[in-house]
Structures are given as structure tokens and as C-alpha cells.
C-alpha atoms as a PDB file:
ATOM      1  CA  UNK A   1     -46.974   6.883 -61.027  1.00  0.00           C
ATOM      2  CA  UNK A   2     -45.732   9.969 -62.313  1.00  0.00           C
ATOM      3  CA  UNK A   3     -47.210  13.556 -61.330  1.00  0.00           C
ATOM      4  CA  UNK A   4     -46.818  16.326 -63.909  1.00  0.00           C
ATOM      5  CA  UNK A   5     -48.504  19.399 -63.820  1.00  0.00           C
ATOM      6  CA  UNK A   6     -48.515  22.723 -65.628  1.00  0.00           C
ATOM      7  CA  UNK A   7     -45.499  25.079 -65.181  1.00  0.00           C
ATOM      8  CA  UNK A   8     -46.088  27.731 -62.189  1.00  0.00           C
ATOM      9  CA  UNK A   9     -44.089  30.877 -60.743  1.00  0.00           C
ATOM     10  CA  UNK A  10     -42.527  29.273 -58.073  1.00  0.00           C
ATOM     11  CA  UNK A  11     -41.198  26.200 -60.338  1.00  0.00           C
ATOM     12  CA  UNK A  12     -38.540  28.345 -62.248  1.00  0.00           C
ATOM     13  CA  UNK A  13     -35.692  26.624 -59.012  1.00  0.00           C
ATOM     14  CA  UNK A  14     -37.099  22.876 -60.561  1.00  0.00           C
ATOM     15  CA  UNK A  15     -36.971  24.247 -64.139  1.00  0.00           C
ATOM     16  CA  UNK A  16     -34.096  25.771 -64.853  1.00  0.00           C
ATOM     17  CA  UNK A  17     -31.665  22.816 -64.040  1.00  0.00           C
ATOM     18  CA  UNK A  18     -33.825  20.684 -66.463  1.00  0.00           C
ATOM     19  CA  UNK A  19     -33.704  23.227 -69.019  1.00  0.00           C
ATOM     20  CA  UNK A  20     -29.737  23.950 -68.639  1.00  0.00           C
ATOM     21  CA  UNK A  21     -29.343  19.977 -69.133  1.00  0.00           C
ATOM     22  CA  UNK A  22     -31.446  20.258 -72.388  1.00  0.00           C
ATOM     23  CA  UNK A  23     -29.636  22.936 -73.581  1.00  0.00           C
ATOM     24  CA  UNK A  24     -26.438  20.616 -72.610  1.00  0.00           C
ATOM     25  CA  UNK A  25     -27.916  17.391 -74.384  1.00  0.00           C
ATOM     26  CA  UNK A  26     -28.193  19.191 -77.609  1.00  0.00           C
ATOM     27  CA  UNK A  27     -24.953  21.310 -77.406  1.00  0.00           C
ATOM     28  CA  UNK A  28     -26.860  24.378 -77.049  1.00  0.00           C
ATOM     29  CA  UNK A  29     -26.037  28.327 -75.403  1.00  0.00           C
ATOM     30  CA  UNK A  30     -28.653  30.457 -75.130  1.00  0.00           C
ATOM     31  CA  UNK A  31     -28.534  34.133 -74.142  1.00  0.00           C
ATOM     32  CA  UNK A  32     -29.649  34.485 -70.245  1.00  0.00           C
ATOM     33  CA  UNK A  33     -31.964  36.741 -71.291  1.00  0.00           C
ATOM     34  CA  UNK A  34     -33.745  34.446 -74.315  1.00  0.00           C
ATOM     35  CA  UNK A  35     -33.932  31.589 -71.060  1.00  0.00           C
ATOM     36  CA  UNK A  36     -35.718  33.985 -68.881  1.00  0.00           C
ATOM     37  CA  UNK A  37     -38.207  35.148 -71.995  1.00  0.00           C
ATOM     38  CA  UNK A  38     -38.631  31.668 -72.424  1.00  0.00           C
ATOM     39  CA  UNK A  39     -39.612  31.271 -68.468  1.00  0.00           C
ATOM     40  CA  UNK A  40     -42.049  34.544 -68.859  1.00  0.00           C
ATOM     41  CA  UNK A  41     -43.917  33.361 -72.163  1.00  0.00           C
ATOM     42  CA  UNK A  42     -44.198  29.474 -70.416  1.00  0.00           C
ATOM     43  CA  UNK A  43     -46.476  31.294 -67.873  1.00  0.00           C
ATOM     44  CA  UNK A  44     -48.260  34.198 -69.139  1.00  0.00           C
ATOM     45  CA  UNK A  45     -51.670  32.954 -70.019  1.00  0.00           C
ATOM     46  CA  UNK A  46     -51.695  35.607 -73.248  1.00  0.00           C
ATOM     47  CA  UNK A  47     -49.146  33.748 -74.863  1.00  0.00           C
ATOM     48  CA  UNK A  48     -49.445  30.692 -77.219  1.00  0.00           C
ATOM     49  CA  UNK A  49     -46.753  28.993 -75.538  1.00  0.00           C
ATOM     50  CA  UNK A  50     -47.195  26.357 -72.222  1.00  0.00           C
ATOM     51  CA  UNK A  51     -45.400  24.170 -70.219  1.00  0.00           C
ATOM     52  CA  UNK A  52     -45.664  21.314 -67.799  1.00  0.00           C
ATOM     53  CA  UNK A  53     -43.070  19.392 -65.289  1.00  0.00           C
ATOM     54  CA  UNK A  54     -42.398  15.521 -64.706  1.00  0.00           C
ATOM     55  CA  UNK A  55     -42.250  14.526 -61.017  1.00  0.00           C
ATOM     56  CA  UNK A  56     -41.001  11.026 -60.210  1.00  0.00           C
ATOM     57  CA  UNK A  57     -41.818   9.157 -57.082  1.00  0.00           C
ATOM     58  CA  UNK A  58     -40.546  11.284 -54.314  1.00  0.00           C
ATOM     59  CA  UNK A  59     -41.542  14.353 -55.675  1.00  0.00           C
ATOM     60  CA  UNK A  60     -38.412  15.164 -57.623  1.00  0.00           C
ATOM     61  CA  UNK A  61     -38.832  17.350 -61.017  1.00  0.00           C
ATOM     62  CA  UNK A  62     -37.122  14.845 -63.584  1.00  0.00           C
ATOM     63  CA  UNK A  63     -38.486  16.399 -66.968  1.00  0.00           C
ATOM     64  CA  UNK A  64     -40.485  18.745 -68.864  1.00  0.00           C
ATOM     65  CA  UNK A  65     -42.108  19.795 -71.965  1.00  0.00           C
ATOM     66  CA  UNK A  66     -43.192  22.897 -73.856  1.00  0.00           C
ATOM     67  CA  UNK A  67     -45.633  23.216 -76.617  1.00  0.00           C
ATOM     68  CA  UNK A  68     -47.232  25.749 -78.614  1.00  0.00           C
ATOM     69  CA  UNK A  69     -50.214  25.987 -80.468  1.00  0.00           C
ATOM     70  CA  UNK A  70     -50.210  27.815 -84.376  1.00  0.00           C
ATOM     71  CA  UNK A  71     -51.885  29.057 -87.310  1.00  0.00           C
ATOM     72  CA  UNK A  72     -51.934  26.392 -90.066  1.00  0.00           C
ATOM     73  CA  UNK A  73     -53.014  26.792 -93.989  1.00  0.00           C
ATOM     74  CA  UNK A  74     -54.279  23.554 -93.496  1.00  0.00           C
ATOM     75  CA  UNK A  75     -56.556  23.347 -90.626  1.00  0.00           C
ATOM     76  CA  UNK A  76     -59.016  26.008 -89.476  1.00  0.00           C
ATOM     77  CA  UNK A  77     -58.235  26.031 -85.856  1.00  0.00           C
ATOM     78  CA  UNK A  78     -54.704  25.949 -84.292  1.00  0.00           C
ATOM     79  CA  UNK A  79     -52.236  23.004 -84.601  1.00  0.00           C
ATOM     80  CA  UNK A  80     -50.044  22.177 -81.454  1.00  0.00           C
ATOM     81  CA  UNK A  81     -45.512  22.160 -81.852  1.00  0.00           C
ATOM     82  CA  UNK A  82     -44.377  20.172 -79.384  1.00  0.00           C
ATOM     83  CA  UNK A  83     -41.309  22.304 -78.962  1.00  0.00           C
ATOM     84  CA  UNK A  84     -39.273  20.711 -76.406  1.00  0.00           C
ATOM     85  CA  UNK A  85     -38.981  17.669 -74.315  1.00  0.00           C
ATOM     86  CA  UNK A  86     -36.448  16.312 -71.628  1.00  0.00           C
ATOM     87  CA  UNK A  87     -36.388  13.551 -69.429  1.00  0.00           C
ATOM     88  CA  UNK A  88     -33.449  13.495 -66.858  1.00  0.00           C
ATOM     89  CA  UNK A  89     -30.957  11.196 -68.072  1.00  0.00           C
ATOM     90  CA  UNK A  90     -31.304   9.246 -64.920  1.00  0.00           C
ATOM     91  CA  UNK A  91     -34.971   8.662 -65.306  1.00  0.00           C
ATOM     92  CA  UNK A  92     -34.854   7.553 -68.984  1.00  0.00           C
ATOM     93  CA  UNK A  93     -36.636   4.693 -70.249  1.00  0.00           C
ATOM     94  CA  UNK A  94     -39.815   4.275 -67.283  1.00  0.00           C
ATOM     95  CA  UNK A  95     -42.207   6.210 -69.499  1.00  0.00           C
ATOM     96  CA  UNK A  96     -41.740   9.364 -68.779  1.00  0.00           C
ATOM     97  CA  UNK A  97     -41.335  10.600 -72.045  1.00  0.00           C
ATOM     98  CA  UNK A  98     -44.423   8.932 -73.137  1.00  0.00           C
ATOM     99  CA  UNK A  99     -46.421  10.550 -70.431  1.00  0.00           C
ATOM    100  CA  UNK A 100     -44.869  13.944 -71.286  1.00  0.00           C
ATOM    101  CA  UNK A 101     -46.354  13.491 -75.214  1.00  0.00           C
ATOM    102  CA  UNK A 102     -49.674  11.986 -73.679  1.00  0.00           C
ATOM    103  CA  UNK A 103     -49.730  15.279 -71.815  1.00  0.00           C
ATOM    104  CA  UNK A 104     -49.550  17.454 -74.886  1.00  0.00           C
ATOM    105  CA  UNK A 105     -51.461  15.410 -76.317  1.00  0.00           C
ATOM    106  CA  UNK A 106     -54.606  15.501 -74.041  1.00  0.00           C
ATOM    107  CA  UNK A 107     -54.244  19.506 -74.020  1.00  0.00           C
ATOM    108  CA  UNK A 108     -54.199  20.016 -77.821  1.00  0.00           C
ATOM    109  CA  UNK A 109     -57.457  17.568 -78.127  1.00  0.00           C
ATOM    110  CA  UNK A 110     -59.244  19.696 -75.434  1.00  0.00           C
ATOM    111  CA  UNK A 111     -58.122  22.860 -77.772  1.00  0.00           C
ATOM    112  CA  UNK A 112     -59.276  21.556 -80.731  1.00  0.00           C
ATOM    113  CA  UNK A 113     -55.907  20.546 -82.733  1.00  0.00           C
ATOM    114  CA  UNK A 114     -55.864  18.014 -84.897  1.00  0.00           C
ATOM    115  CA  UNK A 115     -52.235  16.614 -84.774  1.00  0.00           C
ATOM    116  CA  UNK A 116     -49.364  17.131 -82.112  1.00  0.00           C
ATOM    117  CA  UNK A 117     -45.922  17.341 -84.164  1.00  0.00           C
ATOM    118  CA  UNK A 118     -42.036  17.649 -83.285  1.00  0.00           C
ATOM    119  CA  UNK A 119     -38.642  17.348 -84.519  1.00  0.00           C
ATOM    120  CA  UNK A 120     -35.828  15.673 -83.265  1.00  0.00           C
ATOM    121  CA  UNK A 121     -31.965  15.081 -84.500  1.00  0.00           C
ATOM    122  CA  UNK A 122     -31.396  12.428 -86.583  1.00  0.00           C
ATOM    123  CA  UNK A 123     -28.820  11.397 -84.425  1.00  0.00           C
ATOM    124  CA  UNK A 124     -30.966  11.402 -81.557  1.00  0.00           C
ATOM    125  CA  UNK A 125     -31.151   7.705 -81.491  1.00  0.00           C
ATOM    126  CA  UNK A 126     -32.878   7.159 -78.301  1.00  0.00           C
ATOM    127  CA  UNK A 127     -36.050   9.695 -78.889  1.00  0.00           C
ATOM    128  CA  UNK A 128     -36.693   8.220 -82.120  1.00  0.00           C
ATOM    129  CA  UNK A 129     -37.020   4.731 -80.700  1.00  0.00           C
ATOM    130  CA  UNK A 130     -39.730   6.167 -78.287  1.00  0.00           C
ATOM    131  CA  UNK A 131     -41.437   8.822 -80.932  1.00  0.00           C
ATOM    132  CA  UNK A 132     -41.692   5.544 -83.255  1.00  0.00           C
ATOM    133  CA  UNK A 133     -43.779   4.080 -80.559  1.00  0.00           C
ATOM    134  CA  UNK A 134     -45.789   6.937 -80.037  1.00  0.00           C
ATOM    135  CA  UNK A 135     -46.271   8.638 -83.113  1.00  0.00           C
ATOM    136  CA  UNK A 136     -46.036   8.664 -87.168  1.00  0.00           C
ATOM    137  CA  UNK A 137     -42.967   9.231 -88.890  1.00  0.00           C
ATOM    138  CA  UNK A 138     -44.111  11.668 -91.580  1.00  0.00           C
ATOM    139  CA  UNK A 139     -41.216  11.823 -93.867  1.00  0.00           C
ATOM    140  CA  UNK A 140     -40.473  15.659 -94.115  1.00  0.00           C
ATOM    141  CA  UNK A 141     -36.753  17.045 -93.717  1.00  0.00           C
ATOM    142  CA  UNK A 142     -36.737  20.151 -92.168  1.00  0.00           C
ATOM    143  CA  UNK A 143     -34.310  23.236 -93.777  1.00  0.00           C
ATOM    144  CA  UNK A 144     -33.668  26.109 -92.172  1.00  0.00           C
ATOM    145  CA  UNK A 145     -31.988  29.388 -93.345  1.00  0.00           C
ATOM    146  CA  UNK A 146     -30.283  31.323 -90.565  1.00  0.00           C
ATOM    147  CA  UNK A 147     -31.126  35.359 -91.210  1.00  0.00           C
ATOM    148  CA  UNK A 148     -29.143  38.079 -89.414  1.00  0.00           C
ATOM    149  CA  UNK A 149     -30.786  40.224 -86.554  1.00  0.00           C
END
């Protein structure tokens, strides 16, 4: 059975290893202070932006996920980004993953969206076997153009 919960105050000792991992997975550096924005948006209720943790068995914090919810010219109400998701590399393949998306899931039905959507690599191999499963493949190749600060 696994336990996860919404992201509180006294979680950011439990986060921040998972999110440093992340970060890791996908050859990522962040600016200390763009992690600890991140950590002050996840919990201030004003903000469009939520997280949860994944507990396994004995109470361990073995993943997360953040989502957001957004304007959309094609929906009245707001659509929900899954923006992030990691499992602990050790816990991989028990479900955890799927019970992460089913989490995001259940909270962007009670809000009103009409889709949950993500992005991962293409090389990303293992996610894609489990978003298959889950989810629709839609198609779209995402661009992005990098703009100075």
C-alpha cells in the first residue's frame, strides 16, 4: 500500500533528496535559490502550483510529484501540467508512478480539468513504457526557444 499525501512545511528534509535525484536523473543544476522558490510556491495555497510525496511501506519518502493547474484557449476552466514526477530508483516498477499520476489525476477532476498532461524525454525509455499504460500519446513535439534574462 502506498501512502502519499500533499507536500507540508516540515517535509522539505524528505523532499529535497528526492528532488536533488531528479534534478540528477535528468542532468539538471538549478540555482539554490530557484529550488527553494520551488519549495515556497509547492506550499503556499495562493499559488497554482502543488505537490504531494510517495511513502513506501515503512514510512520512507520514495517519490513525488508536482502539478499545476493553467489557463487554456481551449477549455473554460483550468487544465492541470503535471510538471514533475520521480520515483526513487530503488522503488521503480511497484506502481508507484502510477499512483503518483492517479493522484494528480483525482485532484484535477475534483478542480474541474478536463485532461492531466506531461512531457517526458524521448530517451526516457522507462517513463514512456508506464505513461503508455496510463495515458494517450498525443503526438505533439514540443520546441522551445531559450530567451535571455
Amino acid at each position: 500500500m502506498t501512502d502519499i499525501r500533499a507536500l507540508n512545511p516540515d517535509d522539505h528534509a524528505l523532499w529535497l533528496p528526492l528532488w536533488q535525484a531528479y534534478l540528477t536523473f535528468y542532468e539538471a543544476e538549478l540555482p539554490a535559490d530557484v529550488t527553494q522558490t520551488t519549495w515556497q510556491r509547492l506550499l503556499d495555497p495562493a499559488e497554482p502550483v502543488h505537490g504531494a510525496l510517495a511513502f513506501d511501506e515503512g514510512g520512507q519518502a520514495v517519490g513525488f510529484t508536482h502539478w499545476l493547474f493553467h489557463r487554456s484557449t481551449w477549455w473554460v476552466g483550468d487544465v492541470c501540467y503535471l510538471n514533475d514526477l520521480f520515483v526513487d530508483a530503488s522503488q521503480r516498477g511497484r506502481g508507484l508512478g502510477q499512483a503518483l499520476i492517479a493522484h494528480v489525476a483525482a485532484d484535477a477532476t475534483a478542480k474541474g480539468s478536463p485532461k492531466v498532461y506531461w512531457l517526458t524525454h524521448e530517451t526516457n525509455l522507462t517513463a514512456q513504457r508506464l505513461y503508455n499504460g496510463v495515458a494517450e500519446r498525443t503526438g505533439f513535439i514540443q520546441y522551445r526557444k531559450p530567451l535571455q534574462p
